[in-house]
Protein backbone atom coordinates (compact mmCIF):
# COMPACT_ATOMS: atom_id res chain seq x y z
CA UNK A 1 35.32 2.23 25.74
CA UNK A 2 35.29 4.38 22.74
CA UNK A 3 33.34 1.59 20.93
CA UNK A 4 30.17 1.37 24.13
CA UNK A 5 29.90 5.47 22.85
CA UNK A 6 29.63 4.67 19.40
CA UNK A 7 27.50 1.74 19.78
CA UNK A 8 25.13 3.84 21.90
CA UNK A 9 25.20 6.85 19.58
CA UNK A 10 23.61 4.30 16.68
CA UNK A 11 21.17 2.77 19.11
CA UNK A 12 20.20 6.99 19.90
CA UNK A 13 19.92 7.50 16.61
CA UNK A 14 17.71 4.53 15.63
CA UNK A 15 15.55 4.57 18.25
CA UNK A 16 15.06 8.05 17.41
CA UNK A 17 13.70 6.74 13.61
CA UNK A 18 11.36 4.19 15.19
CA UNK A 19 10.11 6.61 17.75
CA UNK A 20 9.47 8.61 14.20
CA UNK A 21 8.00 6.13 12.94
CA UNK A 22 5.60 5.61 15.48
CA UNK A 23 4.54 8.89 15.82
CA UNK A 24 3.75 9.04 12.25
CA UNK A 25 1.55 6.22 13.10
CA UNK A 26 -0.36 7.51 16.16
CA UNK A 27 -1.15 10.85 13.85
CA UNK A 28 -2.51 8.81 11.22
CA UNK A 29 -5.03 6.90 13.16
CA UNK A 30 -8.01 8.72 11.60
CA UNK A 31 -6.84 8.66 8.31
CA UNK A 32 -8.99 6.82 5.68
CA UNK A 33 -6.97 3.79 3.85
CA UNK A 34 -3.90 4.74 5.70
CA UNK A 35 -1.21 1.61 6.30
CA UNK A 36 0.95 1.61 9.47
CA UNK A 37 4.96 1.17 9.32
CA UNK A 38 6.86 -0.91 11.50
CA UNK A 39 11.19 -0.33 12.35
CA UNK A 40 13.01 -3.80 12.52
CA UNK A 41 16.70 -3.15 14.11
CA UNK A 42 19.60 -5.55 12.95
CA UNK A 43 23.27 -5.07 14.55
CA UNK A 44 25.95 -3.84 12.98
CA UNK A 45 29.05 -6.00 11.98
CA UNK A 46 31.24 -6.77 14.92
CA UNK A 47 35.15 -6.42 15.30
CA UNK A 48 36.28 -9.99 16.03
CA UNK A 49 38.79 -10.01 18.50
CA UNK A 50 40.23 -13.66 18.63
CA UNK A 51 39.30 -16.43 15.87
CA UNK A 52 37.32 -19.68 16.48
CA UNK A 53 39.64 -22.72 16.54
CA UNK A 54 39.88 -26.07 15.18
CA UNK A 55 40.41 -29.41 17.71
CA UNK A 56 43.85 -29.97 18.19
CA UNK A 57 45.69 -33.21 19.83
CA UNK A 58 44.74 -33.16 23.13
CA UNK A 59 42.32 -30.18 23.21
CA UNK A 60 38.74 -28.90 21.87
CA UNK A 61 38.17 -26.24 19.58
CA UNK A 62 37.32 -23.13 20.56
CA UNK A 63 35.01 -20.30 19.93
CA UNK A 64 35.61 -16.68 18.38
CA UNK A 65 35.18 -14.02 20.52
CA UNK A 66 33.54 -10.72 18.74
CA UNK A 67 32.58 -7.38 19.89
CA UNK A 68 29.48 -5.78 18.32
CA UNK A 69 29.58 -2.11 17.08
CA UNK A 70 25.64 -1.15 17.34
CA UNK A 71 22.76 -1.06 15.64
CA UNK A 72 21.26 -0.23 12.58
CA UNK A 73 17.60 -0.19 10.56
CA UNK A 74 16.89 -3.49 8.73
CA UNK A 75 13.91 -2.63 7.15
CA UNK A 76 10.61 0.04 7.83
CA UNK A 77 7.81 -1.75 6.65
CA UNK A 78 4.54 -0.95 5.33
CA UNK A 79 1.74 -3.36 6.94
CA UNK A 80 -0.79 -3.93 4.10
CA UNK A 81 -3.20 -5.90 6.77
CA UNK A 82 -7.11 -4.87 6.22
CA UNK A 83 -8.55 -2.85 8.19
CA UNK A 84 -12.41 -2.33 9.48
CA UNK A 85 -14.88 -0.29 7.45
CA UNK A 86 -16.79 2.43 8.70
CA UNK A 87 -20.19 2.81 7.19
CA UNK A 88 -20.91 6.49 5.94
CA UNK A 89 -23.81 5.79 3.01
CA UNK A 90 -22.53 8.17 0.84
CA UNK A 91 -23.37 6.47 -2.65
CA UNK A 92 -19.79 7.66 -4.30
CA UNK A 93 -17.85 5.76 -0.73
CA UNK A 94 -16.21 2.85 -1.27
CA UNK A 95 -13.79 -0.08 0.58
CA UNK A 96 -12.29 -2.82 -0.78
CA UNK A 97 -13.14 -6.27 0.46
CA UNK A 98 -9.91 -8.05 -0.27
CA UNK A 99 -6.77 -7.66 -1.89
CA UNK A 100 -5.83 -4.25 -4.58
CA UNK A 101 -6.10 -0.75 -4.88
CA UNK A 102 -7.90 1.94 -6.64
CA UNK A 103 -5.74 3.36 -9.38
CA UNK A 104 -6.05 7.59 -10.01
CA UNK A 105 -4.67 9.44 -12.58
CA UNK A 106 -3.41 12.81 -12.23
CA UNK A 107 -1.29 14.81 -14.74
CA UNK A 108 -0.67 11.47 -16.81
CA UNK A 109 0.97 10.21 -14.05
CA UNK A 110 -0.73 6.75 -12.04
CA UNK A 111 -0.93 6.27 -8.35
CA UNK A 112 -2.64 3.91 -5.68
CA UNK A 113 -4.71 4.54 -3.03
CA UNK A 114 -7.03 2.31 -0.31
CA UNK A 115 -8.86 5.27 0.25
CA UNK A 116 -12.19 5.47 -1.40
CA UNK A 117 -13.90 8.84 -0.18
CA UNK A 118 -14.93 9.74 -4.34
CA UNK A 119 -16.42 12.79 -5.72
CA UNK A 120 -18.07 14.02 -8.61
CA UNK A 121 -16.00 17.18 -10.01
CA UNK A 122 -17.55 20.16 -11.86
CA UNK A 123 -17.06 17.84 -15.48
CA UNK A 124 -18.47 15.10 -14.07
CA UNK A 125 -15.48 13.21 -13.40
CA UNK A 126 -15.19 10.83 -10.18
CA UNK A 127 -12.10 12.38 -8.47
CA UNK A 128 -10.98 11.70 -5.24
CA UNK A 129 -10.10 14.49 -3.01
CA UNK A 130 -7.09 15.59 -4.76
CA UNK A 131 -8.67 16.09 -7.92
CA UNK A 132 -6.68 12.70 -9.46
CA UNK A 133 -8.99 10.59 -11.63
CA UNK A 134 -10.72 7.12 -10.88
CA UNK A 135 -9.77 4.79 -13.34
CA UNK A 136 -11.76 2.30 -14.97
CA UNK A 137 -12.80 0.54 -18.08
CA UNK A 138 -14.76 1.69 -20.83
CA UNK A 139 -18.34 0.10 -21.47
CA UNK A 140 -20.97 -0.20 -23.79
CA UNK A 141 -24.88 0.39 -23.33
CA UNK A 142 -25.47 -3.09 -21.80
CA UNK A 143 -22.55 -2.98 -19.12
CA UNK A 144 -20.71 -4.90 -21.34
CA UNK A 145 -16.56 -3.43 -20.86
CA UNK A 146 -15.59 -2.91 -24.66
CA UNK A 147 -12.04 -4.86 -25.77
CA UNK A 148 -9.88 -3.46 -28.88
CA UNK A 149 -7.32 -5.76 -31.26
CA UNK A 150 -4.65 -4.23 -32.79
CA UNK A 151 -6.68 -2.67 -35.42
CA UNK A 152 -8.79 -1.13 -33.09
CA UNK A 153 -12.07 -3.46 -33.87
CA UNK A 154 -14.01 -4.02 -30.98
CA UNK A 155 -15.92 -7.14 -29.20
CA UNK A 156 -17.55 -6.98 -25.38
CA UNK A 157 -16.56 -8.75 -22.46
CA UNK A 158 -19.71 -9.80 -20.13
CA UNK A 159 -19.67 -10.03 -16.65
CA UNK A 160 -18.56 -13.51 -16.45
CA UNK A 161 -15.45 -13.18 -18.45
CA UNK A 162 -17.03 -14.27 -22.05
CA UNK A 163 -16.33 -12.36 -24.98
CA UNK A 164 -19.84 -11.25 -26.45
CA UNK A 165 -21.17 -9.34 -29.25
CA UNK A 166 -22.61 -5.72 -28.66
CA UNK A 167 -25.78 -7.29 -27.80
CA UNK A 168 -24.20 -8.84 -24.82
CA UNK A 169 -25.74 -12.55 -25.52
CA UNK A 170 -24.11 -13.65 -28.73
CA UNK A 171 -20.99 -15.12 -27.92
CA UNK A 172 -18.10 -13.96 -30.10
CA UNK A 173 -17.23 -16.57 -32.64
CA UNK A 174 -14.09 -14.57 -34.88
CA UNK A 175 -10.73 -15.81 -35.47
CA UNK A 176 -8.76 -13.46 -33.45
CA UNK A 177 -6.95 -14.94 -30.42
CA UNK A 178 -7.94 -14.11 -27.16
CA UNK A 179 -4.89 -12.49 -26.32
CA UNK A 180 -5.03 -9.61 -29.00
CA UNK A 181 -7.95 -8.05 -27.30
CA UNK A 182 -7.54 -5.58 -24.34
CA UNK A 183 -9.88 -3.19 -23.08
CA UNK A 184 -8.72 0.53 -22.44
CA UNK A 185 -8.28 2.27 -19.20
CA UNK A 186 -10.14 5.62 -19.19
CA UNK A 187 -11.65 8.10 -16.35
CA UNK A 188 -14.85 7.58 -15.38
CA UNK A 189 -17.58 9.85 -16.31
CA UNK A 190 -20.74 9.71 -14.08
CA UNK A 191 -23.11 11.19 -17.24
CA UNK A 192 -24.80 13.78 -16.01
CA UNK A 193 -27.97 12.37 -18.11
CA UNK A 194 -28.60 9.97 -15.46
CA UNK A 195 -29.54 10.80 -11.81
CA UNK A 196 -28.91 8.24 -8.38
CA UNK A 197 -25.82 7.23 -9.66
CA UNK A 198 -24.51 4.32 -7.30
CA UNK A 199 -21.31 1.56 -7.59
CA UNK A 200 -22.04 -1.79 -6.51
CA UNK A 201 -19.65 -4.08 -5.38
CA UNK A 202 -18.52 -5.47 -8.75
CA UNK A 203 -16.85 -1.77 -9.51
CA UNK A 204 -20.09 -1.13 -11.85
CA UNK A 205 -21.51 2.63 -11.92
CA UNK A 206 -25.03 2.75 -11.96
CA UNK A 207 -27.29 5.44 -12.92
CA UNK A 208 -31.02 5.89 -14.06
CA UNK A 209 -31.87 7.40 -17.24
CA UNK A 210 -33.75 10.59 -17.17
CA UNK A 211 -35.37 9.90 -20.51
CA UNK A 212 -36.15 6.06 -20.20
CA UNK A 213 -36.17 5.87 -16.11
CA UNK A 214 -34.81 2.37 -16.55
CA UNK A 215 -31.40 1.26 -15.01
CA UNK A 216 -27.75 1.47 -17.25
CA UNK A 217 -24.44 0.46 -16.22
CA UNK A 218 -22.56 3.30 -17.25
CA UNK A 219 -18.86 2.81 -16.11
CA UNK A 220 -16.62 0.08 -14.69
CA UNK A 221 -14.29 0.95 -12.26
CA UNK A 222 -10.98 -0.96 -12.06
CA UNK A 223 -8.40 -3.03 -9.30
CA UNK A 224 -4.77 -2.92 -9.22
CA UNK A 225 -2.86 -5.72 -7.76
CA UNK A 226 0.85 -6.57 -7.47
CA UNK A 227 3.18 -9.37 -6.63
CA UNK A 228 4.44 -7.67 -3.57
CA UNK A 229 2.53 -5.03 -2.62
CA UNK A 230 5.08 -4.12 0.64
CA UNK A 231 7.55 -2.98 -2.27
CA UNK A 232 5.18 0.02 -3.03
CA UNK A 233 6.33 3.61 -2.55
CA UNK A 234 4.54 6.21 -0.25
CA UNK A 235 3.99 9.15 -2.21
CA UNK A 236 1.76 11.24 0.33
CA UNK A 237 -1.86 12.04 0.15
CA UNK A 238 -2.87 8.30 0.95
CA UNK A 239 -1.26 6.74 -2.59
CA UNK A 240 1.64 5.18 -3.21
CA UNK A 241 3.43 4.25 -6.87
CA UNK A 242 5.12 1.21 -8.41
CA UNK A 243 8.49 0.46 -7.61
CA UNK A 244 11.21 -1.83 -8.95
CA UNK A 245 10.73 -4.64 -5.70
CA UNK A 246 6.60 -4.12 -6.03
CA UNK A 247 6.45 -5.67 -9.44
CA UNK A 248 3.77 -3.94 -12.57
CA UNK A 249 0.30 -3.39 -11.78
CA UNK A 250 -1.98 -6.21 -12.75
CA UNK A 251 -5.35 -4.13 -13.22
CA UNK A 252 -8.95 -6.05 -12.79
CA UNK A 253 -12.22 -5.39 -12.31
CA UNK A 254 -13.57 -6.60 -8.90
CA UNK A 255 -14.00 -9.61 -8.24
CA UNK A 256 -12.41 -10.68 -10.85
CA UNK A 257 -8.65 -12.80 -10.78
CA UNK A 258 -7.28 -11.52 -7.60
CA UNK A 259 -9.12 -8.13 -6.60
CA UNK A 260 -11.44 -7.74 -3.83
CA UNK A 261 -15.16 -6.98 -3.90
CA UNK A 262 -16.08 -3.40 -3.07
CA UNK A 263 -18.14 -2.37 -0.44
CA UNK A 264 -20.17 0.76 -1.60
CA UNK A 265 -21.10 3.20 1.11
CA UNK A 266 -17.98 2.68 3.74
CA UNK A 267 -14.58 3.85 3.68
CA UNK A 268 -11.31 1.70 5.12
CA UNK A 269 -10.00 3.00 8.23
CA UNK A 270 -6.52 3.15 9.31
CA UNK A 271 -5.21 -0.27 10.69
CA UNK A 272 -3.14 1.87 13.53
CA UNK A 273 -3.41 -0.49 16.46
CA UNK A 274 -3.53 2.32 19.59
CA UNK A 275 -2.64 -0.40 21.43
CA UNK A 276 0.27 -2.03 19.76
CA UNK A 277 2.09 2.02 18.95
CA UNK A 278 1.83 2.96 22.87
CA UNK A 279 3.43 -0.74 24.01
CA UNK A 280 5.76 0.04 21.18
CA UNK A 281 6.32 3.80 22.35
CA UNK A 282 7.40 2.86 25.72
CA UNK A 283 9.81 0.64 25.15
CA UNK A 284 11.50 2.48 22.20
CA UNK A 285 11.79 5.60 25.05
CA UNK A 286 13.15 2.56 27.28
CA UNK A 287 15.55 1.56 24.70
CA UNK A 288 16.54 5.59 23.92
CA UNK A 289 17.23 6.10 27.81
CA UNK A 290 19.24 3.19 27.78
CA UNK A 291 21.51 3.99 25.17
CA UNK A 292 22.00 7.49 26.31
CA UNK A 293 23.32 5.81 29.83
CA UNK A 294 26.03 4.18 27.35
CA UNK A 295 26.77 7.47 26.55
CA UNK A 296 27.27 9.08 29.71
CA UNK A 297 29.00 5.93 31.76
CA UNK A 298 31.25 5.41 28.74
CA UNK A 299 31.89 9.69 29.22
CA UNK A 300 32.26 9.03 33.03
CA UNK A 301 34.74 5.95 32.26
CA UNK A 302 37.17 8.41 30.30
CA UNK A 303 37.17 10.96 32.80
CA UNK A 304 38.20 8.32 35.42
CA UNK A 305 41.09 7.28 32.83
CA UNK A 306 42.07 11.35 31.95
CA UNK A 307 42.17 11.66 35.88
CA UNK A 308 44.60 8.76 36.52
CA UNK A 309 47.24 10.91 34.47
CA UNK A 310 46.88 14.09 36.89
């Protein structure tokens, strides 16, 4: 009897972490980018009470015979699904189309977000509603994102992947090796020299100068990926940071290797299925009221047994 109470007093308390979990869930349904968590029970190891058995001479083999001792959290995951955007035609909104995450910068320190609701701070930073910094690539005057070697000399990578001169159309013919050029991650500046600055969906910021009214690329924003994305770390405010399990960031422009497109002028909403959380709700309180009658039969069983003594 005394193991029925402790096997319902793990099933109150777990139920009680995926009713938590669900909650959290339901409350989140409006937020932009945010991922939904699931609770997957697994039982506990049980006490066997009698061994299986071999076949003997005249006689089968036999089973074992095992009592289980409750219940226990196997895993809460995050569900990375995609969710629908909502158009809002702000210019500086923006959804990914795909796989990655925007990376932000804040005190030196990196996170990643799905939410895309940008602004513009008083420096002319894009910032997201924290104040943490969009990341990106630096570029030159044709849109071209500018790679360093080693020694810091500098060639251009064009839109389709081909390293270029500063011109943009001569193809780079030097000796270095692909591999020693990398371009550098920096904030992105919307330049407050150029008005109806927009991002299309290749992660390009693009503004109009006021002196020459013509069209410049002035920024490239930039797409984290990672091997296992469910092995990232909520942090709060709608980011999350690397762990161990998640694997490093690999960091793209979109489009590009395995990052999504963007889709300027929408945000991500939360892929909180209603639907799904109050199914899910009812029969975690099921599951809750049922353990708690464990409790209380397995209470009136041992005040039948303290009884038979008076």
């Amino acid at each position: 009897m005394m193991r029925s109470l402790y096997s319902g007093v793990t099933g109150l308390r777990n139920h009680q972490t995926k009713m938590d979990v669900i909650g959290n869930n339901i409350a989140n349904v409006n937020t932009i980018g945010y991922k939904s968590s699931r609770v997957i029970f697994q039982d506990i190891y049980s006490q066997t009470i009698k061994p299986a058995s071999t076949t003997g001479t005249g006689s089968g083999g036999t089973n074992p015979q095992q009592i289980g001792l409750g219940v226990q959290v196997a895993t809460i995951d995050v569900l990375h699904t995609k969710s629908t955007p909502q158009y809002t035609g702000n210019s500086l909104d923006l959804s990914i189309e795909g796989d990655g995450y925007f990376i932000m910068s804040s005190d030196g320190q990196l996170s990643y977000t799905r939410a895309g609701n940008f602004y513009q701070d008083v420096n002319h930073y894009l910032v997201d509603s924290n104040g943490a910094y969009v990341q990106g690539y630096e570029v030159n005057t044709n849109g071209n994102v500018i790679l360093y070697d080693s020694n810091d000399e500098i060639v251009y990578l064009d839109s389709g992947g081909n390293r270029v001169l500063e011109d943009g159309t001569t193809p780079y013919t030097g000796s270095a090796t692909p591999d020693s050029w990398a371009p550098r991650a920096t904030n992105i500046f919307l330049n407050p020299n150029y008005y109806d600055i927009s991002i299309n969906s290749s992660g390009q910021v693009v503004g109009i100068n006021q002196a020459t009214n013509q069209s410049q690329i002035i920024g490239q924003i930039t797409l984290a990926t990672f091997a296992n994305p469910n092995g990232l770390e909520k942090v709060g405010q709608n980011t999350y940071r690397v762990t161990v399990n998640s694997g490093a960031e690999v960091r793209s422009t979109p489009g590009v290797g395995t990052g999504g497109l963007l889709n300027p002028g929408t945000l991500e909403m939360s892929n909180v299925d209603l639907t799904s959380e109050f199914a899910d709700m009812i029969v975690t309180q099921r599951g809750f009221q049922a353990n708690s009658r464990i409790i209380t039969t397995t209470d009136q069983m041992l005040e039948e047994l303290v009884n038979m003594v008076r």
